[in-house]
PDB file of N, CA and C in Angstrom:
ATOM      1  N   UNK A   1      79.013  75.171  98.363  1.00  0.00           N
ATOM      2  CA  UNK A   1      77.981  76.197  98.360  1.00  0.00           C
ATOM      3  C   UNK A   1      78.543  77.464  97.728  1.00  0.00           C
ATOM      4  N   UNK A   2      77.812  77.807  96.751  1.00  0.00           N
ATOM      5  CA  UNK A   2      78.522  79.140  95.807  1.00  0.00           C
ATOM      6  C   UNK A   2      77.787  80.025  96.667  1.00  0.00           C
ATOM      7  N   UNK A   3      78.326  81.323  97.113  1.00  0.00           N
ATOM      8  CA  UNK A   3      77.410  82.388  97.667  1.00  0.00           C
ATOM      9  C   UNK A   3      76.897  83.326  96.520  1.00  0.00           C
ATOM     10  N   UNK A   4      75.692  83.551  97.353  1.00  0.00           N
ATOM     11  CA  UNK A   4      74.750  84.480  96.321  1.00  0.00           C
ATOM     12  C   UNK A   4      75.039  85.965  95.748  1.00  0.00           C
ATOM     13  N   UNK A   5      74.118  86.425  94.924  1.00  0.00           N
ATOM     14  CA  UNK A   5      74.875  87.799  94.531  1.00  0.00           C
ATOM     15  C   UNK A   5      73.746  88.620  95.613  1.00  0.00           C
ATOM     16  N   UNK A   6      74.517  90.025  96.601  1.00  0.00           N
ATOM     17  CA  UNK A   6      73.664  90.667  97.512  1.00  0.00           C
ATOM     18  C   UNK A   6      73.375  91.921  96.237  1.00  0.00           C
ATOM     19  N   UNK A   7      72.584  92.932  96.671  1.00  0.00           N
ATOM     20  CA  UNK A   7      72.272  93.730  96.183  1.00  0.00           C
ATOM     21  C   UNK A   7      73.337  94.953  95.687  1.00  0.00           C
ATOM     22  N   UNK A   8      74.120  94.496  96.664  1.00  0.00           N
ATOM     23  CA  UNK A   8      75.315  95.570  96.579  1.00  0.00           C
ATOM     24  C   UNK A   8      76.529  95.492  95.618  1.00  0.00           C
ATOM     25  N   UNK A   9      76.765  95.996  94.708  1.00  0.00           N
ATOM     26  CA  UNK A   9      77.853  95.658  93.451  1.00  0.00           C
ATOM     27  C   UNK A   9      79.318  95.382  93.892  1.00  0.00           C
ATOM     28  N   UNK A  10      80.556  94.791  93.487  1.00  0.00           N
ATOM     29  CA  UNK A  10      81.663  94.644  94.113  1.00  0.00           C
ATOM     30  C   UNK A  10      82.089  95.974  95.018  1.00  0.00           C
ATOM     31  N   UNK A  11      82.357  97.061  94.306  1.00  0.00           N
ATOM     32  CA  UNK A  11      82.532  98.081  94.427  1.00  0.00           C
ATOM     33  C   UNK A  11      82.369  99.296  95.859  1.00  0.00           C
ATOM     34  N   UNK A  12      80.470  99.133  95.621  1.00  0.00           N
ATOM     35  CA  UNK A  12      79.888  99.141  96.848  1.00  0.00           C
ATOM     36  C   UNK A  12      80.088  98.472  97.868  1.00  0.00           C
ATOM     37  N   UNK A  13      80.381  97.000  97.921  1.00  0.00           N
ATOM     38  CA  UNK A  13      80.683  96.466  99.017  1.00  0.00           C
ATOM     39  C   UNK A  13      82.233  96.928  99.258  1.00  0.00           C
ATOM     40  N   UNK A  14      83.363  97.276  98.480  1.00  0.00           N
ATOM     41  CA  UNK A  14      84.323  97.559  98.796  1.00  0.00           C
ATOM     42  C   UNK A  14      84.478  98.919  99.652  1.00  0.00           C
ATOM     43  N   UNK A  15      83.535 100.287  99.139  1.00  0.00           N
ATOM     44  CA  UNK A  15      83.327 101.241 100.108  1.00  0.00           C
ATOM     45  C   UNK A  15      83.123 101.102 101.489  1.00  0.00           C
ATOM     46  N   UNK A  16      81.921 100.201 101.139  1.00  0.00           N
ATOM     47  CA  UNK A  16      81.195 100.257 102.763  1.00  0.00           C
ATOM     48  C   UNK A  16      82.533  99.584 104.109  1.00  0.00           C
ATOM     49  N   UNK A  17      83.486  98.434 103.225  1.00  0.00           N
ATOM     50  CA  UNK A  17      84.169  98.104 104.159  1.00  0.00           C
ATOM     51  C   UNK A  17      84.918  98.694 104.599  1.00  0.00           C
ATOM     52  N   UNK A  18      85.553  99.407 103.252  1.00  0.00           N
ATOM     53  CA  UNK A  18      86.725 100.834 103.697  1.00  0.00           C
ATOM     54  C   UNK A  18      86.478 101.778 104.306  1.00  0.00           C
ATOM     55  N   UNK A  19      84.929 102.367 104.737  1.00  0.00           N
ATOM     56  CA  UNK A  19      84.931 102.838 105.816  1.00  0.00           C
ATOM     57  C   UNK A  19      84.531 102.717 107.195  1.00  0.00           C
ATOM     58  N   UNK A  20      84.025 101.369 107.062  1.00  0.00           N
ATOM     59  CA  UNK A  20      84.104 100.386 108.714  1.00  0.00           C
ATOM     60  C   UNK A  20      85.212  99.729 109.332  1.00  0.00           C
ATOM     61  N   UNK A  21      86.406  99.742 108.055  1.00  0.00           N
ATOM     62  CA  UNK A  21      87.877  99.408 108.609  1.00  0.00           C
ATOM     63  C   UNK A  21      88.306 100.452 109.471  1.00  0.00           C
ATOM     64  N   UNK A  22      88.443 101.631 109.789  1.00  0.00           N
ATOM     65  CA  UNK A  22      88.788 102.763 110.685  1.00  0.00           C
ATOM     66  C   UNK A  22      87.606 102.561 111.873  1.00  0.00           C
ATOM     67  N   UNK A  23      88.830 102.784 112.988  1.00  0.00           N
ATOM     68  CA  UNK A  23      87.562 102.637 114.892  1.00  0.00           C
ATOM     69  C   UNK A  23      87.450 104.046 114.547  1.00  0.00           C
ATOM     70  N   UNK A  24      88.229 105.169 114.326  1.00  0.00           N
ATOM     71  CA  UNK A  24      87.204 106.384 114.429  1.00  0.00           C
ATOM     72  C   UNK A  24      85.527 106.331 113.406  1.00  0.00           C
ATOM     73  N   UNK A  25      85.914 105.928 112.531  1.00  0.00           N
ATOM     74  CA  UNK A  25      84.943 105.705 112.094  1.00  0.00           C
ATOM     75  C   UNK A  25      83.789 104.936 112.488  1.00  0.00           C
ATOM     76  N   UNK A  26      84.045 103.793 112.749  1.00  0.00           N
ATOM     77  CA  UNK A  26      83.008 103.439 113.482  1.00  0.00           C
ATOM     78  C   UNK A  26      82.188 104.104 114.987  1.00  0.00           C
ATOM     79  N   UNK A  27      83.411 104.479 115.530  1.00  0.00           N
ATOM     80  CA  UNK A  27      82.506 105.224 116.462  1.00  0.00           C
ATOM     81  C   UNK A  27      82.260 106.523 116.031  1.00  0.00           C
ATOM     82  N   UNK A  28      82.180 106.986 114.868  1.00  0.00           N
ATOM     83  CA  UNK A  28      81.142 108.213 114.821  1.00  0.00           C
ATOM     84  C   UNK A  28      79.954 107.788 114.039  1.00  0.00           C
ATOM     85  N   UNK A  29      80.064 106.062 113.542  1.00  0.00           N
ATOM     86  CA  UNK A  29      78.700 105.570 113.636  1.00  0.00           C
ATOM     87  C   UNK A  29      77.802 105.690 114.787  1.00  0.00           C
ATOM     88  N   UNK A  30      78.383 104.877 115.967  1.00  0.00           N
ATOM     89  CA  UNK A  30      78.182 104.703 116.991  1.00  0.00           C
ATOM     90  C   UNK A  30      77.531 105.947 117.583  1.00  0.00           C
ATOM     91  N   UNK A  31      78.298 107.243 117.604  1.00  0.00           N
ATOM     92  CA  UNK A  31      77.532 108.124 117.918  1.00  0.00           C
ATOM     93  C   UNK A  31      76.204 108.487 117.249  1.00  0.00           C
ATOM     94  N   UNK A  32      76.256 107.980 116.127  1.00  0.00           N
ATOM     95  CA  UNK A  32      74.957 108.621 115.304  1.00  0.00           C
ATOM     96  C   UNK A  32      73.540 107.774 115.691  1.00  0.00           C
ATOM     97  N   UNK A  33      74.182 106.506 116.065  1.00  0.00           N
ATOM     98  CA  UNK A  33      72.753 105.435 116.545  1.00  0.00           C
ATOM     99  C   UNK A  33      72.331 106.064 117.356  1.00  0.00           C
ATOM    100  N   UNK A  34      72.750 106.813 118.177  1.00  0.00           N
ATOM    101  CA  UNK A  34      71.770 107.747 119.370  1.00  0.00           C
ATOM    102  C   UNK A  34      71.217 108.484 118.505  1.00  0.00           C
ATOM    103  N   UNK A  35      71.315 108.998 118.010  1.00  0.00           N
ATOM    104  CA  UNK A  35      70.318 110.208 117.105  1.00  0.00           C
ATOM    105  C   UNK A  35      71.742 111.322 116.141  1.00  0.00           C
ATOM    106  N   UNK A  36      70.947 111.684 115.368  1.00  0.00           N
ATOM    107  CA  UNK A  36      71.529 112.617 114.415  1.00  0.00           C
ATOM    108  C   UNK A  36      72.437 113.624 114.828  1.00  0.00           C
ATOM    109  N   UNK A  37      73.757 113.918 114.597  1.00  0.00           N
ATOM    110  CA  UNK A  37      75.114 114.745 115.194  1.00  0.00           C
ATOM    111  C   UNK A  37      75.367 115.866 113.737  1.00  0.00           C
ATOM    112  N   UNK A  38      75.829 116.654 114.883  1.00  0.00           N
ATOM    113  CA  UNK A  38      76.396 117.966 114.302  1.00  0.00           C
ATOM    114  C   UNK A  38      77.612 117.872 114.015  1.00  0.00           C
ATOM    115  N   UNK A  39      78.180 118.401 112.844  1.00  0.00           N
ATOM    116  CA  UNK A  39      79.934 118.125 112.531  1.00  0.00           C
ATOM    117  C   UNK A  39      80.564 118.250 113.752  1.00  0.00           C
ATOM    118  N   UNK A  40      80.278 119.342 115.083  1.00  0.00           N
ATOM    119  CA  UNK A  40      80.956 120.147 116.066  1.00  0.00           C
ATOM    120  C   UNK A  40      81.149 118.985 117.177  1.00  0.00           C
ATOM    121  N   UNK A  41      80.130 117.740 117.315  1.00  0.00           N
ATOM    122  CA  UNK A  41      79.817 116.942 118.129  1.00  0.00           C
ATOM    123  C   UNK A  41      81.114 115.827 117.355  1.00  0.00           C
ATOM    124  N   UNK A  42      81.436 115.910 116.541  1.00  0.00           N
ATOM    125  CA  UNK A  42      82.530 114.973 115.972  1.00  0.00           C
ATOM    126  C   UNK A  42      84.067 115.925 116.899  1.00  0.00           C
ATOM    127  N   UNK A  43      83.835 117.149 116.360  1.00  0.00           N
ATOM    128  CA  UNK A  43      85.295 117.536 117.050  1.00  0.00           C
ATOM    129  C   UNK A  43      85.331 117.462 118.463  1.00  0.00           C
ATOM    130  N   UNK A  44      84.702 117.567 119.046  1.00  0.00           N
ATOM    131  CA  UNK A  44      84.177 117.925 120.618  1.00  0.00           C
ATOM    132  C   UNK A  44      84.757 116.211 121.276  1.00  0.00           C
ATOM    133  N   UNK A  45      84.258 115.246 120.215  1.00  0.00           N
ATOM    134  CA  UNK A  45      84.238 113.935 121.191  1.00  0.00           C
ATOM    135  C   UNK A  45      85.949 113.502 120.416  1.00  0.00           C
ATOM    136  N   UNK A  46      86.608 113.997 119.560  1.00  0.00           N
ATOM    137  CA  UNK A  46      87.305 113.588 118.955  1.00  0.00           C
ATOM    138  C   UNK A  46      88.929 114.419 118.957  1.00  0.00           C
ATOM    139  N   UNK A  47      89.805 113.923 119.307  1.00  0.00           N
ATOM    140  CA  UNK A  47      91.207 114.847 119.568  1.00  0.00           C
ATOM    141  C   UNK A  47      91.363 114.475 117.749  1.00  0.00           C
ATOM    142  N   UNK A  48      91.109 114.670 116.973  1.00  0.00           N
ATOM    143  CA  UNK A  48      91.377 115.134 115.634  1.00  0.00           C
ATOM    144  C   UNK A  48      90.974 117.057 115.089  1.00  0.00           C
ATOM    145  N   UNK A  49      91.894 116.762 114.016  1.00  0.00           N
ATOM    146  CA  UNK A  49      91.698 118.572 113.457  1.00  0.00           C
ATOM    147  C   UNK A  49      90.326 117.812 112.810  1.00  0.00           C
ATOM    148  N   UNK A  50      89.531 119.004 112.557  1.00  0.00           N
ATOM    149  CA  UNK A  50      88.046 119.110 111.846  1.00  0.00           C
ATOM    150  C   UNK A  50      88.161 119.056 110.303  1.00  0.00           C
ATOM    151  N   UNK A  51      89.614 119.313 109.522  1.00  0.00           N
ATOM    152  CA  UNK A  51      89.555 118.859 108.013  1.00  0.00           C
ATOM    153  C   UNK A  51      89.567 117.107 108.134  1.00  0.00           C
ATOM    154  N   UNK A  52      90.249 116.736 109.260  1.00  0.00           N
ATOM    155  CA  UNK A  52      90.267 115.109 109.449  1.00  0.00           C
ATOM    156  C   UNK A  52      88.956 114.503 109.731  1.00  0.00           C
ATOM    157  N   UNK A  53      88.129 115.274 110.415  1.00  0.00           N
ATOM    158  CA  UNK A  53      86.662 115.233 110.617  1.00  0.00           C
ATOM    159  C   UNK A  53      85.876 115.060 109.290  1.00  0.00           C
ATOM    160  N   UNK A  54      86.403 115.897 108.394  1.00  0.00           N
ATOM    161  CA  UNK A  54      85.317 116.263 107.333  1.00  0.00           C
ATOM    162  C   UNK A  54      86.021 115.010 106.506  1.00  0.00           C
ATOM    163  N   UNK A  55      86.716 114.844 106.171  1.00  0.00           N
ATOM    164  CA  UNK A  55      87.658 113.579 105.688  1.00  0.00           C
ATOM    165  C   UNK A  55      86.949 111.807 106.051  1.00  0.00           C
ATOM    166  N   UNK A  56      86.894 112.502 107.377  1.00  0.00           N
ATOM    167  CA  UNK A  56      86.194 110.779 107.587  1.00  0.00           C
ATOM    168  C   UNK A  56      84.965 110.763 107.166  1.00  0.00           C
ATOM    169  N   UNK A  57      83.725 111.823 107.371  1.00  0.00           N
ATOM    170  CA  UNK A  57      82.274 112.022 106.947  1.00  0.00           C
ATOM    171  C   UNK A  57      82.443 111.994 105.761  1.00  0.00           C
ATOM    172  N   UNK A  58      83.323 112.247 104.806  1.00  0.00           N
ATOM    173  CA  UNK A  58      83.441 111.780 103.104  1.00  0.00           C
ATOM    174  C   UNK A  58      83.204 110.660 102.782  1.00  0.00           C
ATOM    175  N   UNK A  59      83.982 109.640 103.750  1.00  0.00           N
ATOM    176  CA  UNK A  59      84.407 108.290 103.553  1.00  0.00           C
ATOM    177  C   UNK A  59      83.377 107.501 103.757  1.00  0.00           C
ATOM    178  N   UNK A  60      82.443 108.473 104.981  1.00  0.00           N
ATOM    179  CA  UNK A  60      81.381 107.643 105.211  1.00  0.00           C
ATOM    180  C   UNK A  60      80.048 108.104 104.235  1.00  0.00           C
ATOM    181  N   UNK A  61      80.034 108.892 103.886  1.00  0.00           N
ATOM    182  CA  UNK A  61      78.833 109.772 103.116  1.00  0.00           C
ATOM    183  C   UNK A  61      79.140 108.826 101.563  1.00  0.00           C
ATOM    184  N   UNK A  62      80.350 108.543 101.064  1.00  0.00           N
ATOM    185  CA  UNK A  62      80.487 107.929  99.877  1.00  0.00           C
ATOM    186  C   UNK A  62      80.563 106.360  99.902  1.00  0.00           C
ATOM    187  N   UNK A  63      80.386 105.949 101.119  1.00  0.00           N
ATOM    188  CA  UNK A  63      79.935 104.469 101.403  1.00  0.00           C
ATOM    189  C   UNK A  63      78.370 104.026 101.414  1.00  0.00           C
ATOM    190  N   UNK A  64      77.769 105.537 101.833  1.00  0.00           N
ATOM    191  CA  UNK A  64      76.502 105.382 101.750  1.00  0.00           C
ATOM    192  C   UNK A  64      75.505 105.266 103.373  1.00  0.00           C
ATOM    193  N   UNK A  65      76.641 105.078 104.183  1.00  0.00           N
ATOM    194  CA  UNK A  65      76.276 104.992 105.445  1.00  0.00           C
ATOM    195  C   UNK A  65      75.643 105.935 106.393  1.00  0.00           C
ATOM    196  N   UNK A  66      76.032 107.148 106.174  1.00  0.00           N
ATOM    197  CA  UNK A  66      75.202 108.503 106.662  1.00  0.00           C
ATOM    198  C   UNK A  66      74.637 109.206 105.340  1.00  0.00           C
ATOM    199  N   UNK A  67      74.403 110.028 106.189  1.00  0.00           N
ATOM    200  CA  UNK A  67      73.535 111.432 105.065  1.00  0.00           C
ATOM    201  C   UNK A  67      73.681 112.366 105.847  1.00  0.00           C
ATOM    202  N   UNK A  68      73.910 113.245 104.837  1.00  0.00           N
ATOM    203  CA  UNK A  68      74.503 115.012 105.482  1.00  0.00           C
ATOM    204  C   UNK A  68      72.933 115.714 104.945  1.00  0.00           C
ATOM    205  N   UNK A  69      72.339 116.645 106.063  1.00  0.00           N
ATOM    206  CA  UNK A  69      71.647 117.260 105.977  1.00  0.00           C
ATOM    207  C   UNK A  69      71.913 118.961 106.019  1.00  0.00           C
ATOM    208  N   UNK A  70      72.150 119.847 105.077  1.00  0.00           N
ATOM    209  CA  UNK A  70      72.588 121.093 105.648  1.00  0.00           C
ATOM    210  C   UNK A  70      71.423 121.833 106.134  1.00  0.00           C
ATOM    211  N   UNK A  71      71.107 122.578 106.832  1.00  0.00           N
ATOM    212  CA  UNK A  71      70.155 123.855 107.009  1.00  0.00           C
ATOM    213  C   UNK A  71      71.055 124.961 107.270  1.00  0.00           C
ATOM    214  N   UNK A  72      71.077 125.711 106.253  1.00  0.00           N
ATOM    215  CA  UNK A  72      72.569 127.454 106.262  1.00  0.00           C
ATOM    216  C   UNK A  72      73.229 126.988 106.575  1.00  0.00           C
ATOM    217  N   UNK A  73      74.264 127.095 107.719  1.00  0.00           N
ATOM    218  CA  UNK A  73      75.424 126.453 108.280  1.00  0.00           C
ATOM    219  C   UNK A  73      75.592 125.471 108.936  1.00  0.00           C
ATOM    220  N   UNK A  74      74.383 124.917 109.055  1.00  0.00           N
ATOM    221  CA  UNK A  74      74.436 123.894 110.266  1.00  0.00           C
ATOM    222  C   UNK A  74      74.253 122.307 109.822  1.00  0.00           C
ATOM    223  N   UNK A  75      74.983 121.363 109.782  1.00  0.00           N
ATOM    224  CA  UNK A  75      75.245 120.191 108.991  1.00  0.00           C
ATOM    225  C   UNK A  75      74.869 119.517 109.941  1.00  0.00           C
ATOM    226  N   UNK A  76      73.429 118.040 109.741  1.00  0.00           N
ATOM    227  CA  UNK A  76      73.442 117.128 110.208  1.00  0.00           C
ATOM    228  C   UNK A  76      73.725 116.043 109.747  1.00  0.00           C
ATOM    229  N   UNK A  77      74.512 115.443 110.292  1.00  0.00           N
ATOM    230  CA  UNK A  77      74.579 113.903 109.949  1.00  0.00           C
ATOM    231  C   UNK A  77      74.147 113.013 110.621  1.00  0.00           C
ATOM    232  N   UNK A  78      73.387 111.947 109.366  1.00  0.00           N
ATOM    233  CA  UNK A  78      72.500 110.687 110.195  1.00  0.00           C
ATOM    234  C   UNK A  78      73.173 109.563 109.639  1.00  0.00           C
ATOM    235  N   UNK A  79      72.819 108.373 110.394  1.00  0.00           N
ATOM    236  CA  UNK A  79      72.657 107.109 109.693  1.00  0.00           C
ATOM    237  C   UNK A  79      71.343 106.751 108.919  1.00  0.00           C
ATOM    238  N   UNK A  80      72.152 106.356 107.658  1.00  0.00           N
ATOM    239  CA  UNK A  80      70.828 106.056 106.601  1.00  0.00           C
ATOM    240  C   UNK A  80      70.210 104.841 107.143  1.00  0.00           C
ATOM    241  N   UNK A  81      68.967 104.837 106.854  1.00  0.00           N
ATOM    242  CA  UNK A  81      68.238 103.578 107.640  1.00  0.00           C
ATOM    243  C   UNK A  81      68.714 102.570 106.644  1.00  0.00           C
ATOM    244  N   UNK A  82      68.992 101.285 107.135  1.00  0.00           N
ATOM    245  CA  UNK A  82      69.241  99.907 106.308  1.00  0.00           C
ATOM    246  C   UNK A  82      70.052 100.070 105.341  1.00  0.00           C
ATOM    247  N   UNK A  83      70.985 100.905 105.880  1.00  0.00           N
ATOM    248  CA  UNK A  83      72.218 101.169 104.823  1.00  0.00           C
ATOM    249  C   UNK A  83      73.409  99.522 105.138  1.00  0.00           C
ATOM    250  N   UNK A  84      73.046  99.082 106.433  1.00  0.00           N
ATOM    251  CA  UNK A  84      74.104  98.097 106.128  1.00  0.00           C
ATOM    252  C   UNK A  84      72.822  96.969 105.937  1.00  0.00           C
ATOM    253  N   UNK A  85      72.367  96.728 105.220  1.00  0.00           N
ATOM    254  CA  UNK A  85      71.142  95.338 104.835  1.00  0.00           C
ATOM    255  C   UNK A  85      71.909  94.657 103.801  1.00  0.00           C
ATOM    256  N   UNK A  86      72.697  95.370 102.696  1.00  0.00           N
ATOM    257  CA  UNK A  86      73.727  94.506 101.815  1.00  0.00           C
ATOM    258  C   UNK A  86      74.534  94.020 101.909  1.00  0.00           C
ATOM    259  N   UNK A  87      75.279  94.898 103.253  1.00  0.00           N
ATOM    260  CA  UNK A  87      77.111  93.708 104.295  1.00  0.00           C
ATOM    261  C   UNK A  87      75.966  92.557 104.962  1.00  0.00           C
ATOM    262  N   UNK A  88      74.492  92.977 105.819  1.00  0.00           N
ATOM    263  CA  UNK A  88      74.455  91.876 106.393  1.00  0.00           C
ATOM    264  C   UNK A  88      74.473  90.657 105.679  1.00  0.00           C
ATOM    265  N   UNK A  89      73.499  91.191 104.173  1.00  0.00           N
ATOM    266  CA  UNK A  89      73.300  90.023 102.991  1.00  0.00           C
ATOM    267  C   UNK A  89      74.032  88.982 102.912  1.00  0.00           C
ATOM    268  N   UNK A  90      75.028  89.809 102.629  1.00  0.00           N
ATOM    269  CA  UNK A  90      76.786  89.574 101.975  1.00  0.00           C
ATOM    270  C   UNK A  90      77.621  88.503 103.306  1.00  0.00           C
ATOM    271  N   UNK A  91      77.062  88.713 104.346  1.00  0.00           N
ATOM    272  CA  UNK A  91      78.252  88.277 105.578  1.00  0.00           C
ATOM    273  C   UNK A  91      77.134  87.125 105.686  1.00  0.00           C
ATOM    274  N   UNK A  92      76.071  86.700 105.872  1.00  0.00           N
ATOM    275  CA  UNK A  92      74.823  85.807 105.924  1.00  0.00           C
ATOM    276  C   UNK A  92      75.798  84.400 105.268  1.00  0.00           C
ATOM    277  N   UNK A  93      75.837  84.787 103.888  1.00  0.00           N
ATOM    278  CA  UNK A  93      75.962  83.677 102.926  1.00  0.00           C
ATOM    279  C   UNK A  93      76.972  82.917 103.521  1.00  0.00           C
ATOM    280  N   UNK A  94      77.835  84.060 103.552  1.00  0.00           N
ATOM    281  CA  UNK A  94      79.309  83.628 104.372  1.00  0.00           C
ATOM    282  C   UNK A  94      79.143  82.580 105.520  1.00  0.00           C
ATOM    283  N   UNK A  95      78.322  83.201 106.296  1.00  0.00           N
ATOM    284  CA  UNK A  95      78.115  82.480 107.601  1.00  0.00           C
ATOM    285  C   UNK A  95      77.480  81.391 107.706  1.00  0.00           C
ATOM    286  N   UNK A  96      76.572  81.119 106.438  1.00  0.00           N
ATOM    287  CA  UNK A  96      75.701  79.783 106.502  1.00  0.00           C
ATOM    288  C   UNK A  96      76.685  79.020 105.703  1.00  0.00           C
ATOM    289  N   UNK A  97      77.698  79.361 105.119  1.00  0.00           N
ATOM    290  CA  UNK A  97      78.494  78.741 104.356  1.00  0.00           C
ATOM    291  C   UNK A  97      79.974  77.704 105.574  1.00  0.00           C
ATOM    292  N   UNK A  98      79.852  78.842 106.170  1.00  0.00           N
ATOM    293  CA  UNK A  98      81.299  78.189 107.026  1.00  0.00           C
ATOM    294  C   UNK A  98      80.386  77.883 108.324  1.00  0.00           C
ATOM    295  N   UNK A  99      79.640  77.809 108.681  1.00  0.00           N
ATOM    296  CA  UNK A  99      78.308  76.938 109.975  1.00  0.00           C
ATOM    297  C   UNK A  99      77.993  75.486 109.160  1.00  0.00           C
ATOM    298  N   UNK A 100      77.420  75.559 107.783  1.00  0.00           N
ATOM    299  CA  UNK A 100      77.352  74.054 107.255  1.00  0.00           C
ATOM    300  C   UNK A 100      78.959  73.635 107.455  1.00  0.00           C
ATOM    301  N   UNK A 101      79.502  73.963 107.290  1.00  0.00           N
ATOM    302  CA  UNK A 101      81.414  73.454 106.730  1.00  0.00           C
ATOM    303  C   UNK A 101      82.172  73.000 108.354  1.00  0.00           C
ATOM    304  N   UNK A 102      81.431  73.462 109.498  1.00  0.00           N
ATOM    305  CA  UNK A 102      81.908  73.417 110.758  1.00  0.00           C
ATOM    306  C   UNK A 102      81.062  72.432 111.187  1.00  0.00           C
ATOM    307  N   UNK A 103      79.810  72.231 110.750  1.00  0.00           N
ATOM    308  CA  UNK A 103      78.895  71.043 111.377  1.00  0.00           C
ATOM    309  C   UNK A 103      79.602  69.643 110.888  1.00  0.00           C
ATOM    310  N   UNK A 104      79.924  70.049 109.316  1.00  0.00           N
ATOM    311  CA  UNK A 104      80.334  68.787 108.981  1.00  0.00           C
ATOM    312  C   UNK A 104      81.958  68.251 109.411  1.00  0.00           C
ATOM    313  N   UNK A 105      82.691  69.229 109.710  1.00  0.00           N
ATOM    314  CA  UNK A 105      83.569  68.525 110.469  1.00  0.00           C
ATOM    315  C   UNK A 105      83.253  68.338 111.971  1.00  0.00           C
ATOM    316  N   UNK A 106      82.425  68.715 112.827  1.00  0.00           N
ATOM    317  CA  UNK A 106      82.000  68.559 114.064  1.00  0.00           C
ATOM    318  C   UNK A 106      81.756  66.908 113.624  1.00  0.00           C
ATOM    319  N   UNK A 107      80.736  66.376 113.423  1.00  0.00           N
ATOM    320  CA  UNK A 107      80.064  64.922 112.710  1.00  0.00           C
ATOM    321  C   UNK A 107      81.406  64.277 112.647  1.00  0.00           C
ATOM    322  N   UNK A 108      82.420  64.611 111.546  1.00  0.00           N
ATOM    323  CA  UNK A 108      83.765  63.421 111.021  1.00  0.00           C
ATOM    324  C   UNK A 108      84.562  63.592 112.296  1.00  0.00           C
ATOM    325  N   UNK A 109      84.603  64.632 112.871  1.00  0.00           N
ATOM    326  CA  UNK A 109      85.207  64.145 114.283  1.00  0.00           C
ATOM    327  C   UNK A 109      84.897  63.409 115.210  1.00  0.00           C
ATOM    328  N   UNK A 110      83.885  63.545 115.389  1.00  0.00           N
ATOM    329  CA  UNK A 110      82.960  62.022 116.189  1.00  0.00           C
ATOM    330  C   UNK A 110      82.744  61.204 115.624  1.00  0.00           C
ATOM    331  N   UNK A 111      82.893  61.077 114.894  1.00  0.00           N
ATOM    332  CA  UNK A 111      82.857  59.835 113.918  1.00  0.00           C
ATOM    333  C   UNK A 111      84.263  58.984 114.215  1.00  0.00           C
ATOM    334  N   UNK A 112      84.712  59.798 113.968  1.00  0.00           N
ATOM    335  CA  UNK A 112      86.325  59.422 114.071  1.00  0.00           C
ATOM    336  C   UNK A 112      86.437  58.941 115.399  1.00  0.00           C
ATOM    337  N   UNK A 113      86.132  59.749 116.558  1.00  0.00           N
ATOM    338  CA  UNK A 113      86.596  59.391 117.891  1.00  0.00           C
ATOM    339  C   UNK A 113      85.997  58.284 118.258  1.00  0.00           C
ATOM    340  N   UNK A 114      84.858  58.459 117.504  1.00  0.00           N
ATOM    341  CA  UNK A 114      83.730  57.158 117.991  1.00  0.00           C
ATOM    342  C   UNK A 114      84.434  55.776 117.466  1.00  0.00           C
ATOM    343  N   UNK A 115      84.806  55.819 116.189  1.00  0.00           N
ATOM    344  CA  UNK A 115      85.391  54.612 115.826  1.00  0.00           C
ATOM    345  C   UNK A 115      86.595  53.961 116.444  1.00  0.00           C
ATOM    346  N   UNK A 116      87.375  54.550 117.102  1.00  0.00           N
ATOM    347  CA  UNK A 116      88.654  54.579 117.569  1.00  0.00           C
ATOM    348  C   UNK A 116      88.234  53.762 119.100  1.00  0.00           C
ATOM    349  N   UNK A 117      87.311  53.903 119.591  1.00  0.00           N
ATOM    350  CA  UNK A 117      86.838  52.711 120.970  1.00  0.00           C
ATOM    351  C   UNK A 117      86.767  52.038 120.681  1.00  0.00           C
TER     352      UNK A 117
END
């Protein structure tokens, strides 16, 4: 089974992973699924300096995963809706790929055991 092409270019998929490889990162996803956070709500929950703050919201803003909203000084960041619909794409193929590949050795193993009585 060749997997399909997702919407997302090599590239893009290489961002999005590089910034779901870091747990801080992910959990300032995590925080954002509750609703939309203020840069201050990153330092507050986070024993990091705030240039390390702004560092990770790069990583994630250039993956495509949030969106920075400014109003004057005050920066929100959200999760973009269906920003991960191209990893799920992408991990799908994968998964129907190695689920057929596990059924069929499930089958030759009983097969096998079966013959062996």
């Amino acid at each position: 089974m060749r997997p399909k092409r997702t919407d997302l270019s090599e590239g893009e998929l290489d961002e999005v992973f590089h910034a779901l490889a870091d747990g801080t990162r992910r959990k300032m996803l995590q925080m954002m699924a509750a609703g939309p956070c203020r840069v201050g709500d990153f330092t507050e929950q986070f024993s990091i300096t705030a240039p390390a703050i702004s560092r990770h919201l790069r990583v994630l803003e250039r993956s495509g995963l949030i969106r920075r909203t400014v109003t004057g000084r005050n920066h929100q960041i959200s999760l973009r809706p269906n920003a991960l619909l191209g990893i799920d794409q992408w991990l799908r193929q994968y998964s129907a790929f190695w689920e057929g590949n596990l059924d069929s050795l499930e089958k030759y193993v009983l097969k096998k055991k079966n013959t062996r009585k």
